[in-house]
C-alpha atoms as a PDB file:
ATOM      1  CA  UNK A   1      40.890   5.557  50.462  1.00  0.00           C
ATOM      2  CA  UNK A   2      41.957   4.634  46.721  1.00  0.00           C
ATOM      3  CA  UNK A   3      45.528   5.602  45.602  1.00  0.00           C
ATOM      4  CA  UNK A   4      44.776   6.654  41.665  1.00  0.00           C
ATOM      5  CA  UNK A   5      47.730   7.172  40.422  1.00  0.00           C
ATOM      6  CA  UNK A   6      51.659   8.185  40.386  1.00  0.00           C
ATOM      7  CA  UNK A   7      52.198  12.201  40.648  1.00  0.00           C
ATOM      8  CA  UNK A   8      55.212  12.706  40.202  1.00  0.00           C
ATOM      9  CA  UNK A   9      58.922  12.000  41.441  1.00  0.00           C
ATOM     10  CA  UNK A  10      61.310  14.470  42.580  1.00  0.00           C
ATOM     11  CA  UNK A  11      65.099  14.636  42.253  1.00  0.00           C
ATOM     12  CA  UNK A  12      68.018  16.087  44.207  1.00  0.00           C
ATOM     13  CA  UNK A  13      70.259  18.216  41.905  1.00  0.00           C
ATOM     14  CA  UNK A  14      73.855  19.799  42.065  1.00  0.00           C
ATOM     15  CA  UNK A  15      73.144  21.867  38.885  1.00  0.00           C
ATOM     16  CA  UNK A  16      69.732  22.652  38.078  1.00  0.00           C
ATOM     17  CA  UNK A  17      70.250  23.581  33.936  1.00  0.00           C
ATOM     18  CA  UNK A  18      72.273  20.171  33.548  1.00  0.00           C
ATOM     19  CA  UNK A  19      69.426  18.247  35.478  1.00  0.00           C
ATOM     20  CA  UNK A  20      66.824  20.516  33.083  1.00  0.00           C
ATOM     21  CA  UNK A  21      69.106  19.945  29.399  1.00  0.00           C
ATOM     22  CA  UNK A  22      69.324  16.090  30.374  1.00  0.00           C
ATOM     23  CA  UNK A  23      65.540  15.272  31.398  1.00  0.00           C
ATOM     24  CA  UNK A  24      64.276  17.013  28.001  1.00  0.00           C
ATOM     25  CA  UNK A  25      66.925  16.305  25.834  1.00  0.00           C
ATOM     26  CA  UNK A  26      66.911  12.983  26.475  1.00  0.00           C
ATOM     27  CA  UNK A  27      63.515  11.945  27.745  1.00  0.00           C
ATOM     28  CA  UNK A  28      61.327  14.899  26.207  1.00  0.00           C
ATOM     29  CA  UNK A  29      60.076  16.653  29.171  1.00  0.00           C
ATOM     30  CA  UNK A  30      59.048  19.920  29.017  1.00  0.00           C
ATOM     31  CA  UNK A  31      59.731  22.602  31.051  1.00  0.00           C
ATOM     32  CA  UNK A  32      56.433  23.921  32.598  1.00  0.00           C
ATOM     33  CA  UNK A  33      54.926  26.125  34.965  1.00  0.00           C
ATOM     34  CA  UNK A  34      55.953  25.850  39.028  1.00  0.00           C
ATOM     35  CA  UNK A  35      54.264  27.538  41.745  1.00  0.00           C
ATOM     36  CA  UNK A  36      56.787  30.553  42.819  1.00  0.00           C
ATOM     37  CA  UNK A  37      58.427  28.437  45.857  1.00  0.00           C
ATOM     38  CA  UNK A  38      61.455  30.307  47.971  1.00  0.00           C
ATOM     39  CA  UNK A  39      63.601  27.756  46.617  1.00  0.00           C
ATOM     40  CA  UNK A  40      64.842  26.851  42.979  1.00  0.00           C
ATOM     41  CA  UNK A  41      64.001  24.293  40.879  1.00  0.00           C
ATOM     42  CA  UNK A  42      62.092  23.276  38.048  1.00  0.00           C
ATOM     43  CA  UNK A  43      58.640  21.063  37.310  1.00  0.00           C
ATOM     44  CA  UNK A  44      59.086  19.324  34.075  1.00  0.00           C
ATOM     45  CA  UNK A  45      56.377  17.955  32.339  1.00  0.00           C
ATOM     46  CA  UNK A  46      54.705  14.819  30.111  1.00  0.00           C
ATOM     47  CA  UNK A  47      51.663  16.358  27.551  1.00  0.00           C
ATOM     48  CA  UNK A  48      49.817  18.406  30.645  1.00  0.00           C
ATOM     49  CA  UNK A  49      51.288  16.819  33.638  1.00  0.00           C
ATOM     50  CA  UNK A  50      54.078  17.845  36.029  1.00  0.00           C
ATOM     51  CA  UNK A  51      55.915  14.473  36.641  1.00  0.00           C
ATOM     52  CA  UNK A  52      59.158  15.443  37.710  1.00  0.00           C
ATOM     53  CA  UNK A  53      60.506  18.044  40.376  1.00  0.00           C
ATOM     54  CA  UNK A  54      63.690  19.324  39.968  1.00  0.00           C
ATOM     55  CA  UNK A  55      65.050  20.980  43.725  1.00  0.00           C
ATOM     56  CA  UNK A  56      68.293  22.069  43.862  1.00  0.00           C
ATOM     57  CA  UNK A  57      68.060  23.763  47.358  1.00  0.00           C
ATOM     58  CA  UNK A  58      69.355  20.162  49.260  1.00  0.00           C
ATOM     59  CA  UNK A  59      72.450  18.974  49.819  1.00  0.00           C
ATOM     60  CA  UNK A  60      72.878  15.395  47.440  1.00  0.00           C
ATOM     61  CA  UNK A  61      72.953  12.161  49.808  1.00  0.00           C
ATOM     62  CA  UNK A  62      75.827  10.590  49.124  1.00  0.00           C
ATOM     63  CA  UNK A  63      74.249   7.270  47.806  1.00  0.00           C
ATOM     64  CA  UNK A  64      72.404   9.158  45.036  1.00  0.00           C
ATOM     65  CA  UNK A  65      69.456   6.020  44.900  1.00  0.00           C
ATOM     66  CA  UNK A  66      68.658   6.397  48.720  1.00  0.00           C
ATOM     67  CA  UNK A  67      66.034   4.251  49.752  1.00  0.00           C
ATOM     68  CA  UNK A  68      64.631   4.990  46.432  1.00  0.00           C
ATOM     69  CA  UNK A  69      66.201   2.901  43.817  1.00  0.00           C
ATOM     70  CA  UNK A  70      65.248   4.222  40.553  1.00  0.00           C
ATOM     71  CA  UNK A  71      61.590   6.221  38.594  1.00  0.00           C
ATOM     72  CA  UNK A  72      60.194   4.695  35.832  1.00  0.00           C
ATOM     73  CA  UNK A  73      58.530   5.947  33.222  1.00  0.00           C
ATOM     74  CA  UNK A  74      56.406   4.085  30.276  1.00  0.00           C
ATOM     75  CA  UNK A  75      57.861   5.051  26.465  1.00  0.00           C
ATOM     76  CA  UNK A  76      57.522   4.592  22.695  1.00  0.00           C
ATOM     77  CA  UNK A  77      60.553   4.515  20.513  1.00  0.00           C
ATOM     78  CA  UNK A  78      62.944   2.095  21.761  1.00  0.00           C
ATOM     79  CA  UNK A  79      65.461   2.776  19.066  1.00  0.00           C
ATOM     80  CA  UNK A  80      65.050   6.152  19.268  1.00  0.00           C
ATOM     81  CA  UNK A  81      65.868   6.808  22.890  1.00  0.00           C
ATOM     82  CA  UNK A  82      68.850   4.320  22.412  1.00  0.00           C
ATOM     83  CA  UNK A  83      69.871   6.100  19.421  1.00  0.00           C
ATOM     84  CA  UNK A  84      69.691   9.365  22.014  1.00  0.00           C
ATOM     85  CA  UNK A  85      71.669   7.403  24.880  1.00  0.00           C
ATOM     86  CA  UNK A  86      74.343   6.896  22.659  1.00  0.00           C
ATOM     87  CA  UNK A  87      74.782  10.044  21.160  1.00  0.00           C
ATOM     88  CA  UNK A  88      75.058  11.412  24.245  1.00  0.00           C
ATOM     89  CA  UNK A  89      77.841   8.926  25.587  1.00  0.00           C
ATOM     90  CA  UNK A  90      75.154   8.298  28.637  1.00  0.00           C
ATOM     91  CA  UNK A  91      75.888   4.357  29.628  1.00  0.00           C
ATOM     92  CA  UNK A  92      72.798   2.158  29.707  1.00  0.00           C
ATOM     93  CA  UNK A  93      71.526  -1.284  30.093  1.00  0.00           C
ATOM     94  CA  UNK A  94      68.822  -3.216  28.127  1.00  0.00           C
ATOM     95  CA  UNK A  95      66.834  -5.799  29.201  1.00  0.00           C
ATOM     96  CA  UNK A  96      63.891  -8.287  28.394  1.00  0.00           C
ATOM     97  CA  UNK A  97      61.701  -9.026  31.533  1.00  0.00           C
ATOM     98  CA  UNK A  98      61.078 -12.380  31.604  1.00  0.00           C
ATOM     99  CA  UNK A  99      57.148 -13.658  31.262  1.00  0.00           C
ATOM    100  CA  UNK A 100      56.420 -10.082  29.845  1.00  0.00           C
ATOM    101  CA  UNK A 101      59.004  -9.850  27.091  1.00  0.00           C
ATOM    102  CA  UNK A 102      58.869  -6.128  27.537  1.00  0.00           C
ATOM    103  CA  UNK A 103      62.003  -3.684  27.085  1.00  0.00           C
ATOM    104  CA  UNK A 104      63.244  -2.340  29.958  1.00  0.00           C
ATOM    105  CA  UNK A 105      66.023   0.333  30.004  1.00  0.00           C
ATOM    106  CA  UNK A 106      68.137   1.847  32.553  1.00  0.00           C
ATOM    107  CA  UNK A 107      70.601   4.704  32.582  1.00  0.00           C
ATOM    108  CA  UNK A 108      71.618   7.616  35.494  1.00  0.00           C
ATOM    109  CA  UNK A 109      71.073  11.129  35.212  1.00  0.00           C
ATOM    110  CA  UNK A 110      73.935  13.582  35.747  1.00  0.00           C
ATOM    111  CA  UNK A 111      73.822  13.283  39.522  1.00  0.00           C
ATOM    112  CA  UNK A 112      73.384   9.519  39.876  1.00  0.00           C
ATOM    113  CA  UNK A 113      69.707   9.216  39.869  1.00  0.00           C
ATOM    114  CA  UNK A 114      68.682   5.520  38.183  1.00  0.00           C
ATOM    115  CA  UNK A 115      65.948   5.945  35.576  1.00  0.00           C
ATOM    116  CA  UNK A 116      63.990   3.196  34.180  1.00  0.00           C
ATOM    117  CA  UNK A 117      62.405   3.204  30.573  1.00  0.00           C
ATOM    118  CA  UNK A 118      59.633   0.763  30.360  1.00  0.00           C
ATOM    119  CA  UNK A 119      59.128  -0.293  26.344  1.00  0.00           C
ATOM    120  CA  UNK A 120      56.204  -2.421  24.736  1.00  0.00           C
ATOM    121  CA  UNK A 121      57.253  -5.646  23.887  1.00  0.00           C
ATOM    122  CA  UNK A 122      56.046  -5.567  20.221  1.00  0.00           C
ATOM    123  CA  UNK A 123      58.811  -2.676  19.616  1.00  0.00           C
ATOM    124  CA  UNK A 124      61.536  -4.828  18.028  1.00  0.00           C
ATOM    125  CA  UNK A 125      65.180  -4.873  19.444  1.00  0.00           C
ATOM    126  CA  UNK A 126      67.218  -1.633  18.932  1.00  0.00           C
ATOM    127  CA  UNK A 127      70.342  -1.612  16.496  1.00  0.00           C
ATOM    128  CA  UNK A 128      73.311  -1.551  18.796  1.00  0.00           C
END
């Protein structure tokens, strides 16, 4: 057995178009195509691949992070998606990882999911 590869994560939501407006307005994900399940949701995508499932037809835990604690995904554009954070009045934290000296940024989604943006080093640090 080899594990290849992350699929894709999928999150709890109270309001399916918030959860859907955040995730591509703020990360670029796409909306894509979803198998026609008996429940609603959403598969948003990265280029051609579904990464993140949006269901709607659970009740939310009330710790949000579970025994999950956050998704991470790898990004370009530091300043950008900062720029984006703020504009949005969406709280987040920015950090150097020690030994690496990449970025590392973290922020919730509307129902108190933690997301993780993972940044190449060589991007410079954002204007606050």
């Amino acid at each position: 057995m080899t594990i290849e590869g992350m699929n894709h994560f999928t999150v709890l939501s109270s309001n399916l178009e918030r959860s859907k407006t955040f995730y591509v307005n703020i990360l670029g994900l796409t909306e894509g195509y979803r198998p026609p399940f008996e429940f609603p949701g959403a598969w948003l995508y990265a280029g051609n691949q579904a990464i993140l499932h949006i269901m709607t037809s659970k009740p939310l835990p009330a710790n949000a992070a579970g025994v999950i604690d956050h998704m991470a995904f790898t990004a370009s554009n530091l300043q950008v998606f900062v720029d984006t954070l703020k504009q949005s009045g969406i709280h987040y934290e920015l950090h150097r990882l020690k030994g690496l000296e990449s970025w590392q940024l973290f922020f919730h989604d509307p129902d108190g999911a933690k997301v993780e943006l993972d940044f190449p080093a060589s991007e410079p640090e954002p204007k606050e």
